[in-house]
N, C-alpha and C. Protein backbone atom coordinates (compact mmCIF):
# COMPACT_ATOMS: atom_id res chain seq x y z
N UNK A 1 -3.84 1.61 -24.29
CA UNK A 1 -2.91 1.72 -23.17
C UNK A 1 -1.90 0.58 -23.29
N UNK A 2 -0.90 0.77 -23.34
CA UNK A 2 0.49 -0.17 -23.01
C UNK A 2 0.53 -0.85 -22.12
N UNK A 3 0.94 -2.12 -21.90
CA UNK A 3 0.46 -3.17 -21.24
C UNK A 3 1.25 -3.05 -19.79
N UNK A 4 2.60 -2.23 -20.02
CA UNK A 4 3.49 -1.75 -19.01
C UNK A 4 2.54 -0.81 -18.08
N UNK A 5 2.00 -0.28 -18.98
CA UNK A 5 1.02 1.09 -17.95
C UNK A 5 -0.07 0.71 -17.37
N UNK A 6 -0.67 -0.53 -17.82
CA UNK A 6 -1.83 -0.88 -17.41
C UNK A 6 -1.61 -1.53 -16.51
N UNK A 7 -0.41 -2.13 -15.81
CA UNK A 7 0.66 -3.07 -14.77
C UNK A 7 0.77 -2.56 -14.06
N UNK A 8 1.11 -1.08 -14.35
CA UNK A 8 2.04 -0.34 -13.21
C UNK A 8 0.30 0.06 -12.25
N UNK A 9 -0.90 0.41 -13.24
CA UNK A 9 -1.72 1.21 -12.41
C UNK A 9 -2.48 0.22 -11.45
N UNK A 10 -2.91 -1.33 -12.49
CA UNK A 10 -3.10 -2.52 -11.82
C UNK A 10 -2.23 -2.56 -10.14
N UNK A 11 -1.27 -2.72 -10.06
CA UNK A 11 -0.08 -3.20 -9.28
C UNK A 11 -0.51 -1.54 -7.72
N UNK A 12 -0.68 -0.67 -8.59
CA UNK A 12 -0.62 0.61 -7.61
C UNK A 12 -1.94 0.40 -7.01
N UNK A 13 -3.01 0.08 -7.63
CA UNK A 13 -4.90 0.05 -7.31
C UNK A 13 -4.56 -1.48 -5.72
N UNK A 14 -3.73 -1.72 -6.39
CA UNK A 14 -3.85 -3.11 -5.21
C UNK A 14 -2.98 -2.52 -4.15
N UNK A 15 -1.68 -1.78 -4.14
CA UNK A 15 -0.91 -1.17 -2.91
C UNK A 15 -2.26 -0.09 -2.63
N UNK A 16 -2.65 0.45 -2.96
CA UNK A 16 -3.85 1.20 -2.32
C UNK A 16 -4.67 0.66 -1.16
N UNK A 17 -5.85 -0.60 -2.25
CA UNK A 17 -6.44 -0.93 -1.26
C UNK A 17 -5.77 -1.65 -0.38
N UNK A 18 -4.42 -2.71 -0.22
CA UNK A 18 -3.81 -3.19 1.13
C UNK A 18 -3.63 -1.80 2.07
N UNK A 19 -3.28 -1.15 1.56
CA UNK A 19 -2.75 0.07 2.78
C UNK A 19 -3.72 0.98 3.24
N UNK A 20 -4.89 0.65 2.63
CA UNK A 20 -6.19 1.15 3.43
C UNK A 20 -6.92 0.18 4.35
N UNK A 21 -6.82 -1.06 3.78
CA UNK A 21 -7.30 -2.02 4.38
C UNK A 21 -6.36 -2.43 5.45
N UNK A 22 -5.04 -2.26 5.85
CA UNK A 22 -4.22 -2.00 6.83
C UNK A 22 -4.57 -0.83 7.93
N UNK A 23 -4.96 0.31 7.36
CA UNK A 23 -4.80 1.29 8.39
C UNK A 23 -6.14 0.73 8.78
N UNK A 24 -7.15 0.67 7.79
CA UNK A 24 -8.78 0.93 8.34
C UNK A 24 -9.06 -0.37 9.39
N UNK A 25 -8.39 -1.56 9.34
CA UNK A 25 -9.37 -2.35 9.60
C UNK A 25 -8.11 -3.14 10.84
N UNK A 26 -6.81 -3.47 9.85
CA UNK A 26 -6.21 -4.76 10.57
C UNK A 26 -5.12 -4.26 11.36
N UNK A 27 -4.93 -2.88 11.73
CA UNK A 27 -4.00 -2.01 12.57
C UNK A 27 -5.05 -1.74 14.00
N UNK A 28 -5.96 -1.50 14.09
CA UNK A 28 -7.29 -1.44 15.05
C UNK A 28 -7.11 -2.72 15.46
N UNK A 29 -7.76 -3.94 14.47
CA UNK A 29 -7.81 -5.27 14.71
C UNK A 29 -6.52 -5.99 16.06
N UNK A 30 -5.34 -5.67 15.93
CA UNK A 30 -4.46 -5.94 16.53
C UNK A 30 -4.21 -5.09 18.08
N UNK A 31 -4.44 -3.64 17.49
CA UNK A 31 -4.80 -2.76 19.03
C UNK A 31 -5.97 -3.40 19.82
N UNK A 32 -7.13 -3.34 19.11
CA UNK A 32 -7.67 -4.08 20.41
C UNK A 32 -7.58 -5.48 20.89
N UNK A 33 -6.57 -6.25 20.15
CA UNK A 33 -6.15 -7.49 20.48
C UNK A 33 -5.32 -7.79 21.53
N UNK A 34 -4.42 -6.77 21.39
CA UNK A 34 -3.44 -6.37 22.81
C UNK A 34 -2.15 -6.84 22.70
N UNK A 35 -2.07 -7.02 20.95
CA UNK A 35 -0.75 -7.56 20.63
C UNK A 35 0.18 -6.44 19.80
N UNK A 36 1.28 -5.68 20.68
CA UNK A 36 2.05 -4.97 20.44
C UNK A 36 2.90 -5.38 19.03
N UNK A 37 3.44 -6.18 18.76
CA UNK A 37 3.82 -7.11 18.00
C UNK A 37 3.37 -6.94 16.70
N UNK A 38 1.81 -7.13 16.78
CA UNK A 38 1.34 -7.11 15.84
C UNK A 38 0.93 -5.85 14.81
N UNK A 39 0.94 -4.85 16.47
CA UNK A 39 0.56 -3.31 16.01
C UNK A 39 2.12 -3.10 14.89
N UNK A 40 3.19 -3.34 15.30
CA UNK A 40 4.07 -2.67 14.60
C UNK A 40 4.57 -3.55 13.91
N UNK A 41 4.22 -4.79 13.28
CA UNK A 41 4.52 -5.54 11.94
C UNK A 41 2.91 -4.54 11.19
N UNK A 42 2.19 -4.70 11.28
CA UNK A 42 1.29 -3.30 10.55
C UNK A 42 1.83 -2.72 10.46
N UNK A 43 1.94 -1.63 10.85
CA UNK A 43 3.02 -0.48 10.87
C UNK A 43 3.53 -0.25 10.00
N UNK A 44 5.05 -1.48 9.94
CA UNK A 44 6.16 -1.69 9.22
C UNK A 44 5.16 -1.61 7.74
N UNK A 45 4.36 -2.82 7.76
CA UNK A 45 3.86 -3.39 6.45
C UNK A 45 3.29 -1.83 5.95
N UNK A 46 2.54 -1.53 6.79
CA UNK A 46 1.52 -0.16 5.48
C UNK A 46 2.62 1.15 5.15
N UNK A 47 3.68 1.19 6.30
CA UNK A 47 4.70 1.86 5.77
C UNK A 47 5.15 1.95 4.52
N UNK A 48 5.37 0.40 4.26
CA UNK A 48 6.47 0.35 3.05
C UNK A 48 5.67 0.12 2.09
N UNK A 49 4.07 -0.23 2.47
CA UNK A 49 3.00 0.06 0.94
C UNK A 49 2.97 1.70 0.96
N UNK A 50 3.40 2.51 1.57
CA UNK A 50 2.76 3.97 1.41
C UNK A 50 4.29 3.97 0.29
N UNK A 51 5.43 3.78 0.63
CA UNK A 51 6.40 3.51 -0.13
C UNK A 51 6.22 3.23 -1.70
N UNK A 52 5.90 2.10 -1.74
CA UNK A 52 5.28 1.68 -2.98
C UNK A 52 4.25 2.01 -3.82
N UNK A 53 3.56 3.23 -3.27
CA UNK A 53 2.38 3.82 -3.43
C UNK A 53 3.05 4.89 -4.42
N UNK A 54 4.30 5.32 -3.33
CA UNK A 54 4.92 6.38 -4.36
C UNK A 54 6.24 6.33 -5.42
N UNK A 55 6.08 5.04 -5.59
CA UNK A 55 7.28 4.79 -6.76
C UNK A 55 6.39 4.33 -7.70
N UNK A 56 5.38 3.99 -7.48
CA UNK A 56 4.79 3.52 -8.84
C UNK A 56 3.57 4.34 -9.20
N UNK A 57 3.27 5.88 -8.44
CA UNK A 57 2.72 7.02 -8.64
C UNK A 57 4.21 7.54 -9.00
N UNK A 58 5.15 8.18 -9.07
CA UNK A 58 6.39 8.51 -9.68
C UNK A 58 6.22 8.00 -11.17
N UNK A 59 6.21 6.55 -11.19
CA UNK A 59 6.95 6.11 -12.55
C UNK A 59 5.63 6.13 -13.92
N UNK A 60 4.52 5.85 -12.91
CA UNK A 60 3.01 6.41 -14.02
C UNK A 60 3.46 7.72 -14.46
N UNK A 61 3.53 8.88 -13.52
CA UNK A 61 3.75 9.99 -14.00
C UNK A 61 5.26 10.50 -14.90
N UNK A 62 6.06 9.31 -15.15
CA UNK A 62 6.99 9.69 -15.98
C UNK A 62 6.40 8.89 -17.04
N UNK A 63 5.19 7.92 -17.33
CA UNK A 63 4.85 7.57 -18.46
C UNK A 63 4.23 8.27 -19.26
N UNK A 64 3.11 9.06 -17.86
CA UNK A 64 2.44 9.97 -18.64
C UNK A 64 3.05 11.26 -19.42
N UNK A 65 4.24 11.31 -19.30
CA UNK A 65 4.58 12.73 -19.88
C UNK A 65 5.93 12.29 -21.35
């Protein structure tokens, strides 16, 4: 495997688990905290990992082919 490809899937395995570990644990964490604030800097944040989830699922799949 090419060290580019092994980066890109590295780099994607880690936007995964943050944006699970966002929805599952530290988006709750803040709702029952009672900090609005906090709910939607989560939000924002796992947003733009779901983002990143799919540009670097895009660009694997233009390696793979």
């Amino acid at each position: 495997m090419k060290n580019a490809n092994y980066n890109l899937i590295k780099v994607l395995l880690s936007e995964l688990d943050d944006a699970w570990r966002i929805h599952k644990h530290y988006q709750g964490d803040a709702k029952e905290f009672g900090c609005k604030d906090c709910e939607d800097i989560l939000k924002q944040i796992h947003d733009d990992t779901e983002k990143h989830v799919n540009m670097l699922r895009d660009e694997i799949a233009k390696h793979a082919n």
